[in-house]
Protein backbone atom coordinates (compact mmCIF):
# COMPACT_ATOMS: atom_id res chain seq x y z
CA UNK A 1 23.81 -10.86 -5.04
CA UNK A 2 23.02 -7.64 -7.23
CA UNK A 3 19.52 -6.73 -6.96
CA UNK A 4 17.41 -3.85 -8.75
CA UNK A 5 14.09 -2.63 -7.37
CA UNK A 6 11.86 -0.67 -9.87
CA UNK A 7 9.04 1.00 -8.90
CA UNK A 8 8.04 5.00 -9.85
CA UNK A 9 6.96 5.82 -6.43
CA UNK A 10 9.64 5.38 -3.51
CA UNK A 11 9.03 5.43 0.21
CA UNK A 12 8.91 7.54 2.28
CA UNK A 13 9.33 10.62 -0.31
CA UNK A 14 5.72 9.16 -1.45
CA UNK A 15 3.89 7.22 1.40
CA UNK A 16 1.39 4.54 0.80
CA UNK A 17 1.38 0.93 2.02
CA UNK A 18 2.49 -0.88 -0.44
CA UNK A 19 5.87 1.91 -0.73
CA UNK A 20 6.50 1.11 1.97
CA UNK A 21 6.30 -2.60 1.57
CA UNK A 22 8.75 -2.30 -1.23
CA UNK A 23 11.01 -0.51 1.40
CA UNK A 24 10.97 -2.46 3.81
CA UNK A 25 11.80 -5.56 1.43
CA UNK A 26 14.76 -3.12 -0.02
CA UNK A 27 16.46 -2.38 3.99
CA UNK A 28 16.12 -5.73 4.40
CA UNK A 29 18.43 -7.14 1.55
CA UNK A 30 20.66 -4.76 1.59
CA UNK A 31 21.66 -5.75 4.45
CA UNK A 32 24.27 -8.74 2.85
CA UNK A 33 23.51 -7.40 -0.82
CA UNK A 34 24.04 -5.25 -3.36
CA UNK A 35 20.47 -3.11 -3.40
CA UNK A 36 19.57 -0.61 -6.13
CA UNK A 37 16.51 1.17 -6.45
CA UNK A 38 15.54 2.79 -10.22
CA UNK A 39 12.54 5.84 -9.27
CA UNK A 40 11.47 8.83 -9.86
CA UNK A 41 13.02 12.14 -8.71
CA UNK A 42 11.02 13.32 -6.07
CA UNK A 43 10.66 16.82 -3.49
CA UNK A 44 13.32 16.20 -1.06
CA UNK A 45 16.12 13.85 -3.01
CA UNK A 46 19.68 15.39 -3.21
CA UNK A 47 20.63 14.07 -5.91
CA UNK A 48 19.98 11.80 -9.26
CA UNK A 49 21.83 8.86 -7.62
CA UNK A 50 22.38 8.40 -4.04
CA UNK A 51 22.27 6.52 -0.98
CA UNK A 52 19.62 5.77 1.75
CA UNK A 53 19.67 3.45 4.29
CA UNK A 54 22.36 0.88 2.47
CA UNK A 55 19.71 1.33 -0.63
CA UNK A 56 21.31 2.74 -3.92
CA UNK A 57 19.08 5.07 -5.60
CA UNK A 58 18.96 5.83 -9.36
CA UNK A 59 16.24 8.51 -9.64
CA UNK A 60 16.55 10.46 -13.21
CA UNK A 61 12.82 12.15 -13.89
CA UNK A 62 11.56 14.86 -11.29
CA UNK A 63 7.99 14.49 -10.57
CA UNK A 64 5.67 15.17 -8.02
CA UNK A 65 2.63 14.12 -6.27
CA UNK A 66 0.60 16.61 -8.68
CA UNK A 67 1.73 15.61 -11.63
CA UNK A 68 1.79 12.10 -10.57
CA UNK A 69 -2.08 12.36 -10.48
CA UNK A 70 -3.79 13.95 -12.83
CA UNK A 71 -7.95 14.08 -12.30
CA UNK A 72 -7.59 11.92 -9.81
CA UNK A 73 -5.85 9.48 -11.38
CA UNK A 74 -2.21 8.14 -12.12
CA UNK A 75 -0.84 9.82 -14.95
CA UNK A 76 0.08 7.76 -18.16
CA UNK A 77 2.57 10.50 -19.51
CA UNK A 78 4.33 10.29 -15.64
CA UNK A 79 4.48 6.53 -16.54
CA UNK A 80 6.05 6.74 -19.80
CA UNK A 81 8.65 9.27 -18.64
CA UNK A 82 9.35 6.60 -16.06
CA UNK A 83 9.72 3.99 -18.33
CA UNK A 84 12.45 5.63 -20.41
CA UNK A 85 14.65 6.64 -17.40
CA UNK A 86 15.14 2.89 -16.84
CA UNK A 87 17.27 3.22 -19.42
CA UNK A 88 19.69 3.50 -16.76
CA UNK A 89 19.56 0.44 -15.42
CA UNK A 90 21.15 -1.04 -18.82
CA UNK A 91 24.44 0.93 -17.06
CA UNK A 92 24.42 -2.22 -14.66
CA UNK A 93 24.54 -6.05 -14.52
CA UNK A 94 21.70 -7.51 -11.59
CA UNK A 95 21.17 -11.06 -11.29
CA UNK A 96 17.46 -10.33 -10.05
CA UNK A 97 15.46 -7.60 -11.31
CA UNK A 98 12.25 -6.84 -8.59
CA UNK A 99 9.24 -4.81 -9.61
CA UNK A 100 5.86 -3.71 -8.86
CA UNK A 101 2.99 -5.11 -11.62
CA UNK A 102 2.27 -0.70 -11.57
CA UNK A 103 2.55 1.10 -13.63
CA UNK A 104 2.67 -1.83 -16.22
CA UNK A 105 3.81 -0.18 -19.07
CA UNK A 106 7.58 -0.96 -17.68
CA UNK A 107 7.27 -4.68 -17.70
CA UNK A 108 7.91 -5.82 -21.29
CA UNK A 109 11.16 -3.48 -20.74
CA UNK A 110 12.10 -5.17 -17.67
CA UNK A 111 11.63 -8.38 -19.26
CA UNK A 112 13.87 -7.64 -22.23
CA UNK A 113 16.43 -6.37 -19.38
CA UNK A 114 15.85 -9.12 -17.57
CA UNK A 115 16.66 -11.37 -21.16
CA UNK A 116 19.53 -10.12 -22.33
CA UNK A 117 21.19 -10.03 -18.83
CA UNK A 118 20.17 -13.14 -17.90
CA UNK A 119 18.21 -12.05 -14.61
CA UNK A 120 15.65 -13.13 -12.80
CA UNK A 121 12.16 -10.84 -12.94
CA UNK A 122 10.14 -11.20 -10.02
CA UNK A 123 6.88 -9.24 -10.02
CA UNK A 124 4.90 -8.07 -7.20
CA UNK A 125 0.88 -7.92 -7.38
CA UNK A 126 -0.93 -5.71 -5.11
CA UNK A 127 -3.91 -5.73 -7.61
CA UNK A 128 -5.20 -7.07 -10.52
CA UNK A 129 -7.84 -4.69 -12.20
CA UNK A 130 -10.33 -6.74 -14.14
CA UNK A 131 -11.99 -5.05 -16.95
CA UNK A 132 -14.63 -3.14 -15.51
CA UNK A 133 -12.75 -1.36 -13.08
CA UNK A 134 -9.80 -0.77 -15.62
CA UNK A 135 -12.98 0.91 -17.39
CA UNK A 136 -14.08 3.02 -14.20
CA UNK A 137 -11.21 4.16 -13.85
CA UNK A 138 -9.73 5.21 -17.75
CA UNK A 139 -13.20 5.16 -19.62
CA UNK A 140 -14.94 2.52 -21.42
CA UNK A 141 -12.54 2.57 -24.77
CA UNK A 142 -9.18 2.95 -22.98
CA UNK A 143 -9.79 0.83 -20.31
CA UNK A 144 -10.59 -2.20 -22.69
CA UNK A 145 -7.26 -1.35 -24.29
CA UNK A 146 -5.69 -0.73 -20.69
CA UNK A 147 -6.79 -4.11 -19.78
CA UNK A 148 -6.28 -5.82 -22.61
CA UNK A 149 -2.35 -4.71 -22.21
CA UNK A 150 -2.14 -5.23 -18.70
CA UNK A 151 -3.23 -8.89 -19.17
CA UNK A 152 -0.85 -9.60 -21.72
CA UNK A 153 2.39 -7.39 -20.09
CA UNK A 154 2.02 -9.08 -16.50
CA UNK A 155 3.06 -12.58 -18.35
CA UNK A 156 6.74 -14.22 -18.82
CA UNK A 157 7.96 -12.93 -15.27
CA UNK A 158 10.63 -16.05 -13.85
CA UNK A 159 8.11 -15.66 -10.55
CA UNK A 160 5.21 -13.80 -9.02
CA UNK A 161 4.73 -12.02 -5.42
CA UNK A 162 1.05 -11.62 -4.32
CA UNK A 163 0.00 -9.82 -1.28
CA UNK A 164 -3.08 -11.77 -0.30
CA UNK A 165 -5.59 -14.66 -1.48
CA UNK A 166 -7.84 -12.30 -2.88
CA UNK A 167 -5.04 -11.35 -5.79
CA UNK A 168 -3.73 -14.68 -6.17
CA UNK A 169 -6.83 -16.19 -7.08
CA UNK A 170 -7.39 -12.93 -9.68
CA UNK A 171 -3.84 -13.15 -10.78
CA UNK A 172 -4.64 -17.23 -11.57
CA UNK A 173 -7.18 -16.14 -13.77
CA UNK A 174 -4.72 -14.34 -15.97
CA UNK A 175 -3.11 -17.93 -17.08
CA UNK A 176 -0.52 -17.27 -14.39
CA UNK A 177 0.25 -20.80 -12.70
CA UNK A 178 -0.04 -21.27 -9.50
CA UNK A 179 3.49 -22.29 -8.88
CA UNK A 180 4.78 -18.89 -10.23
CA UNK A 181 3.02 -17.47 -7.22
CA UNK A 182 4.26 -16.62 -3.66
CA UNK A 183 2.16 -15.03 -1.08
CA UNK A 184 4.38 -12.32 0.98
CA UNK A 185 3.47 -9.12 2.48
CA UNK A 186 6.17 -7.82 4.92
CA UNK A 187 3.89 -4.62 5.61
CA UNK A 188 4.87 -3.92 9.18
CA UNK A 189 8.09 -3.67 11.40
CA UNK A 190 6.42 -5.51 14.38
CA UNK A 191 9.60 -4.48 16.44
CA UNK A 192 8.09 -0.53 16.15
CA UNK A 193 4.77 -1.86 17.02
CA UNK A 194 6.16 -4.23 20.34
CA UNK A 195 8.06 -0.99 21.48
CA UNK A 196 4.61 1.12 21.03
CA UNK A 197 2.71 -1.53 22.65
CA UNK A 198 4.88 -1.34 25.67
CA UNK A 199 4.57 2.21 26.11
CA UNK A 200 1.85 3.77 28.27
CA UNK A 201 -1.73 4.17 26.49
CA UNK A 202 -3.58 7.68 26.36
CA UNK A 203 -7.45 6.33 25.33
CA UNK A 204 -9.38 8.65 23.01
CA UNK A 205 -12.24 9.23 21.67
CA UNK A 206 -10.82 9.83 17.90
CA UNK A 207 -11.85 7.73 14.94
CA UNK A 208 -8.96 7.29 12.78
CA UNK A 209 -8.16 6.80 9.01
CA UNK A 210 -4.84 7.17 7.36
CA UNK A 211 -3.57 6.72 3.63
CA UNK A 212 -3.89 8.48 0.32
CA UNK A 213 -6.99 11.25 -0.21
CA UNK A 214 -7.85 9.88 -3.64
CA UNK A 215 -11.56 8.94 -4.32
CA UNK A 216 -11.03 5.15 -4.01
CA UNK A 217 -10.69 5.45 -0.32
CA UNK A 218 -14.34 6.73 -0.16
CA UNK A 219 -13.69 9.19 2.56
CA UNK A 220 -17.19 10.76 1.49
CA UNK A 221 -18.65 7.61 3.33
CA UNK A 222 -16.10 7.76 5.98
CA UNK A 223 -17.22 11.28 6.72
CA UNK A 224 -20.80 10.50 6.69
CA UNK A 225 -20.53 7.82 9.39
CA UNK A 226 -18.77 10.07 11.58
CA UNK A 227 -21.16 12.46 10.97
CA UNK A 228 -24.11 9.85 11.78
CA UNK A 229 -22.19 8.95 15.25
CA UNK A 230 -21.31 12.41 16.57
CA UNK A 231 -25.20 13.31 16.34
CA UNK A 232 -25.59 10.35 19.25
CA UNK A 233 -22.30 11.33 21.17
CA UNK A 234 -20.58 14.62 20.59
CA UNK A 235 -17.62 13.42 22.19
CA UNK A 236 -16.58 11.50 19.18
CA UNK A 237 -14.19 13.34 16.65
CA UNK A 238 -12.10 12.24 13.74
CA UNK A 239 -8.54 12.25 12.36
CA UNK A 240 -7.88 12.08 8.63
CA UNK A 241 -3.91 12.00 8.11
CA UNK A 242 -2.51 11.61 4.78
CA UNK A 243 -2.35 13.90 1.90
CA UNK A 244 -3.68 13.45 -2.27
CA UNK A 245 -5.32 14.52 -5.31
CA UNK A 246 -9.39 14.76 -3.34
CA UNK A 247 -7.90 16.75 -0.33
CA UNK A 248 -10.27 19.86 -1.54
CA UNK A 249 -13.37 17.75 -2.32
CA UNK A 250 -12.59 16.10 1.23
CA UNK A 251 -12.61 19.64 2.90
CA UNK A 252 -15.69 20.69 1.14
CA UNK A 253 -17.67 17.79 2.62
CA UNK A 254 -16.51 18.45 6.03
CA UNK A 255 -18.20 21.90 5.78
CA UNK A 256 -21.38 20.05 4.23
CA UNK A 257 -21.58 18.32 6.84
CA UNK A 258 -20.61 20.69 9.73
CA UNK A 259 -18.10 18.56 10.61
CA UNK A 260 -15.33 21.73 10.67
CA UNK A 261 -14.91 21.57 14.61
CA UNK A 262 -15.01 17.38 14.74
CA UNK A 263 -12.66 16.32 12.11
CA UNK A 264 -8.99 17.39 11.50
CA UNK A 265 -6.74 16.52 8.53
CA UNK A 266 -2.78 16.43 9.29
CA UNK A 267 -0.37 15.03 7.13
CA UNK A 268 1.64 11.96 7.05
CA UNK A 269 3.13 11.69 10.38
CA UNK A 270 7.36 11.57 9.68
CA UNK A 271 7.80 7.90 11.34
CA UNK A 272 5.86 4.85 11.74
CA UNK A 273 6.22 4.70 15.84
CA UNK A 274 4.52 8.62 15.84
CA UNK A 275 1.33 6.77 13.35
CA UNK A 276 1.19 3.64 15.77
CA UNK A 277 0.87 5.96 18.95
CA UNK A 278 -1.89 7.63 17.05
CA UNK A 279 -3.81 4.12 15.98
CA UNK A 280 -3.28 2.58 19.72
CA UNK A 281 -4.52 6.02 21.66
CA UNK A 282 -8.05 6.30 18.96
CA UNK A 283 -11.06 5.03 19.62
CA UNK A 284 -11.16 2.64 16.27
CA UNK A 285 -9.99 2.89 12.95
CA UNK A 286 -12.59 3.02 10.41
CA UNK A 287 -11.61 2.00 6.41
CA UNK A 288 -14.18 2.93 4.26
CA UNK A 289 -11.68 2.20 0.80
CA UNK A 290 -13.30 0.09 -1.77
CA UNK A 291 -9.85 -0.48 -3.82
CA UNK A 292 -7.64 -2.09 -1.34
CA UNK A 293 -5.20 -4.97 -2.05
CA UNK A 294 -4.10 -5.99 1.37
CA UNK A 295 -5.46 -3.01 3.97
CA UNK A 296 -2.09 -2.38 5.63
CA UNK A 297 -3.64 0.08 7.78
CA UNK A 298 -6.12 -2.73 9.32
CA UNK A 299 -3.57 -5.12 9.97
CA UNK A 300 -1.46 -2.20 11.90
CA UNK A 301 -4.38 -1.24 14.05
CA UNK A 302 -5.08 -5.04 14.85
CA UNK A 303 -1.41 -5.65 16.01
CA UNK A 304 -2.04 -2.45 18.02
CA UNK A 305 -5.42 -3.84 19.49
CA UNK A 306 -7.21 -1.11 18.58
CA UNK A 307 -10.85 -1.81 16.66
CA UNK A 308 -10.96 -1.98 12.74
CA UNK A 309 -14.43 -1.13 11.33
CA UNK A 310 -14.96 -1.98 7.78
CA UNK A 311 -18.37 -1.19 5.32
CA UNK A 312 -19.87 -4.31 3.70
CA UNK A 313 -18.31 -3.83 0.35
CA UNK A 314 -14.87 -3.64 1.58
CA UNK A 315 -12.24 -5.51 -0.81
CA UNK A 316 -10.19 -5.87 2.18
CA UNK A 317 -9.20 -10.31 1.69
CA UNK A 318 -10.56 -12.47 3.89
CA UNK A 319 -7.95 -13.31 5.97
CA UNK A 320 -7.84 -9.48 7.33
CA UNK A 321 -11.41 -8.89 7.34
CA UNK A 322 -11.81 -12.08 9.73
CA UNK A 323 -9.91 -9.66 12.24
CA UNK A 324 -12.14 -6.49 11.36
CA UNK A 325 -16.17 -5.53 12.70
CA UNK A 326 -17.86 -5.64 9.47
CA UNK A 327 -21.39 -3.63 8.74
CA UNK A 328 -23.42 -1.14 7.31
CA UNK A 329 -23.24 2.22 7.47
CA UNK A 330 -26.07 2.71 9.92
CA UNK A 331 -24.18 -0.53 12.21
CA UNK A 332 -20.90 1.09 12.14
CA UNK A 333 -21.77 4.46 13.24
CA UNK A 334 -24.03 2.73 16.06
CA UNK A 335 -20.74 0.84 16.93
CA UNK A 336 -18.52 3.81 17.37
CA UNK A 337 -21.29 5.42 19.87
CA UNK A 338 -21.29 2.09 21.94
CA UNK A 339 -17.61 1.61 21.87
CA UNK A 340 -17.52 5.44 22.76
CA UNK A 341 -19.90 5.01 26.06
CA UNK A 342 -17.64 2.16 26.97
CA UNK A 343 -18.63 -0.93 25.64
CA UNK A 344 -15.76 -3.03 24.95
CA UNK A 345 -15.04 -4.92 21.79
CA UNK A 346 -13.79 -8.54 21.65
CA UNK A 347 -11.10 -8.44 19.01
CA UNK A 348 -10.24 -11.43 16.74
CA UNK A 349 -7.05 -11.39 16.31
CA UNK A 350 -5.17 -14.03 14.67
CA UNK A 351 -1.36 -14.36 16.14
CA UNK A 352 -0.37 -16.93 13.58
CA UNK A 353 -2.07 -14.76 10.49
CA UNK A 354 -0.47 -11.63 11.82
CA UNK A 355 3.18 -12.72 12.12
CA UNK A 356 3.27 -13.00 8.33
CA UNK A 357 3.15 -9.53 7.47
CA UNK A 358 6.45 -8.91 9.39
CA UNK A 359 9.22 -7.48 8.29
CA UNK A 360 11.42 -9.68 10.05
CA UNK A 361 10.97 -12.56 7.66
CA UNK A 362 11.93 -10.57 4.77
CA UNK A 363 15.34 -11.89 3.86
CA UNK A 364 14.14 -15.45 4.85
CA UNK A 365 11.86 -15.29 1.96
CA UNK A 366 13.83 -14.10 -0.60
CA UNK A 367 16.54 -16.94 0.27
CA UNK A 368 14.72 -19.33 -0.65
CA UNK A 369 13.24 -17.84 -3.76
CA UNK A 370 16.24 -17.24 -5.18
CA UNK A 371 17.54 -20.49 -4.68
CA UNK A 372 14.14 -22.05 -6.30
CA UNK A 373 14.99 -19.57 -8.95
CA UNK A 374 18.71 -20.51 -9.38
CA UNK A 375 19.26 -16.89 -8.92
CA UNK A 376 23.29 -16.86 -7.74
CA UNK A 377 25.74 -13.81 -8.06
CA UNK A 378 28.28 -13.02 -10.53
């Protein structure tokens, strides 16, 4: 089987979850297929076309994780230049075309790929933006228009690939049918997690986060929490690693706060078993995002039996929050000064829930979509 990924940001030359999702998916079936990958040109590529881990890479437009993000958010003129080096992928025949719903204005040219070659277009959802937050986020008039677009570009895919029950129900409401949709997140190589497991403990008192600094992940609240908690126990400290476009404001609020000596920003760590050391030896991970399809990072830190602590409003779906301590501001902060002084925290995790964000089941999946798609190779 030939099979294109497209997506503008790749792992691990940009790291978020849902990268690294895609990657993970990628390694997996291209291990019996024929995997290419149409990107961006990123810091730290050798070339326009090359290959990584049995993954063929077609990466024609250099860009960067500043111009990427522009005031915070994605940048439409990154997407369009994105959207015309796919003109490369017309140098190849797939029989299934894969691609993330982001940055949307690449699906109706997918589909017309997809029409002319006679492929298959699957689409994977992390999100679906109603039009409020499409409004938030690009102002009132161009977010109508921006969701107005999105709506209609998302339809006439051959199948859908939702990461949780949260965005399959929003996806429904789009006049996608439900038998278009498959729920699959293969977020985490559980085989890096068993090994970490295994290996001895060293118990901290660090509250963790990890991801992208960009406003959505409401580090401000993170920050105050902390700050509420190390007033009752000054043993407590925190660990921010990641790197993004509110890095400076995030610094500035550490100062505001006096928080210079308790909390330390590093960036990404280089593997996943060096992050999972890091989540298993803290204290408790607390996610403070309030745009969050899946929460990768929760489900990591549950496998890892180390605490979650989530605010109210967290979008986090249901079948991850189950596993998390949900509160307030004022209840989490008490929680980390209890857990700190030893109190010990009965974690709900759910063995059958967890299993299906594995990796491992990645090219059992696709199997047997493609054969309910009557994908076959040329």
């Amino acid at each position: 089987m030939k099979i294109a990924f497209a997506y503008d940001v790749p792992y691990p030359w940009h790291i978020g979850g849902i990268e690294a999702m895609n990657f993970n998916e990628a390694e997996e079936l291209a291990k019996g297929n024929d995997v290419h990958y149409f990107t961006t040109k990123w810091p730290g590529m050798r070339s326009n076309e090359f290959t990584y881990r049995g993954i063929k890479y077609h990466a024609y437009n250099e860009t960067s994780q500043d111009l990427i993000y522009r005031h915070g958010r994605r940048s439409v003129r990154e997407a369009v230049r994105y959207v015309l080096s796919l003109a490369q992928i017309y140098r190849h025949k797939f029989d299934v075309v894969i691609t993330n719903a982001f940055p949307i204005l690449h699906l109706p040219f997918l589909k017309l790929y997809c029409k002319i070659n006679n492929a298959k277009l699957i689409v994977q959802v992390a999100e679906v933006w109603d039009e409020e937050y499409w409004k938030t986020y690009m102002g009132k008039m161009s977010g109508r228009l921006s969701y107005s677009y999105s709506k209609s570009a998302i339809k006439g895919a051959d199948h859908y690939i939702t990461i949780s029950s949260t965005t399959t129900r929003n996806l429904a409401k789009f006049g996608i049918p439900r038998s278009k949709i498959s729920e699959f997140a293969p977020a985490v190589d559980d085989s890096v997690i068993k090994r970490v497991k295994s290996e001895k403990a060293h118990a901290s008192s660090t509250v963790l986060f990890s991801g992208r600094l960009i406003k959505e992940k409401r580090l401000d609240v993170w920050l105050r929490i902390l700050s509420s908690a190390t007033k009752s126990n000054g043993s407590i400290n925190g660990l921010i690693v990641g790197s993004g476009p509110d890095r400076y404001n995030i610094d500035r609020q550490i100062w505001s706060l006096g928080l210079q000596s308790r909390v330390r920003i590093r960036n990404y760590y280089p593997d996943s078993a060096q992050l999972y050391r890091q989540i298993r030896d803290s204290l408790a991970v607390l996610h403070t995002s309030e745009r969050e399809g899946l929460g990768i990072l929760a489900i990591e830190s549950v496998m890892l039996g180390t605490p979650v602590l989530i605010p109210q409003y967290s979008p986090i779906p249901d079948e991850v929050k189950g596993m998390c301590i949900v509160g307030s501001d004022k209840k989490l902060a008490q929680m980390l000064v209890s857990m700190s002084r030893g109190k010990s925290v009965r974690l709900k995790a759910d063995s059958k829930m967890l299993s299906k964000f594995s990796k491992s089941h990645v090219r059992e999946f696709y199997a047997r979509l493609f054969k309910k798609l009557g994908a076959k190779g040329r």
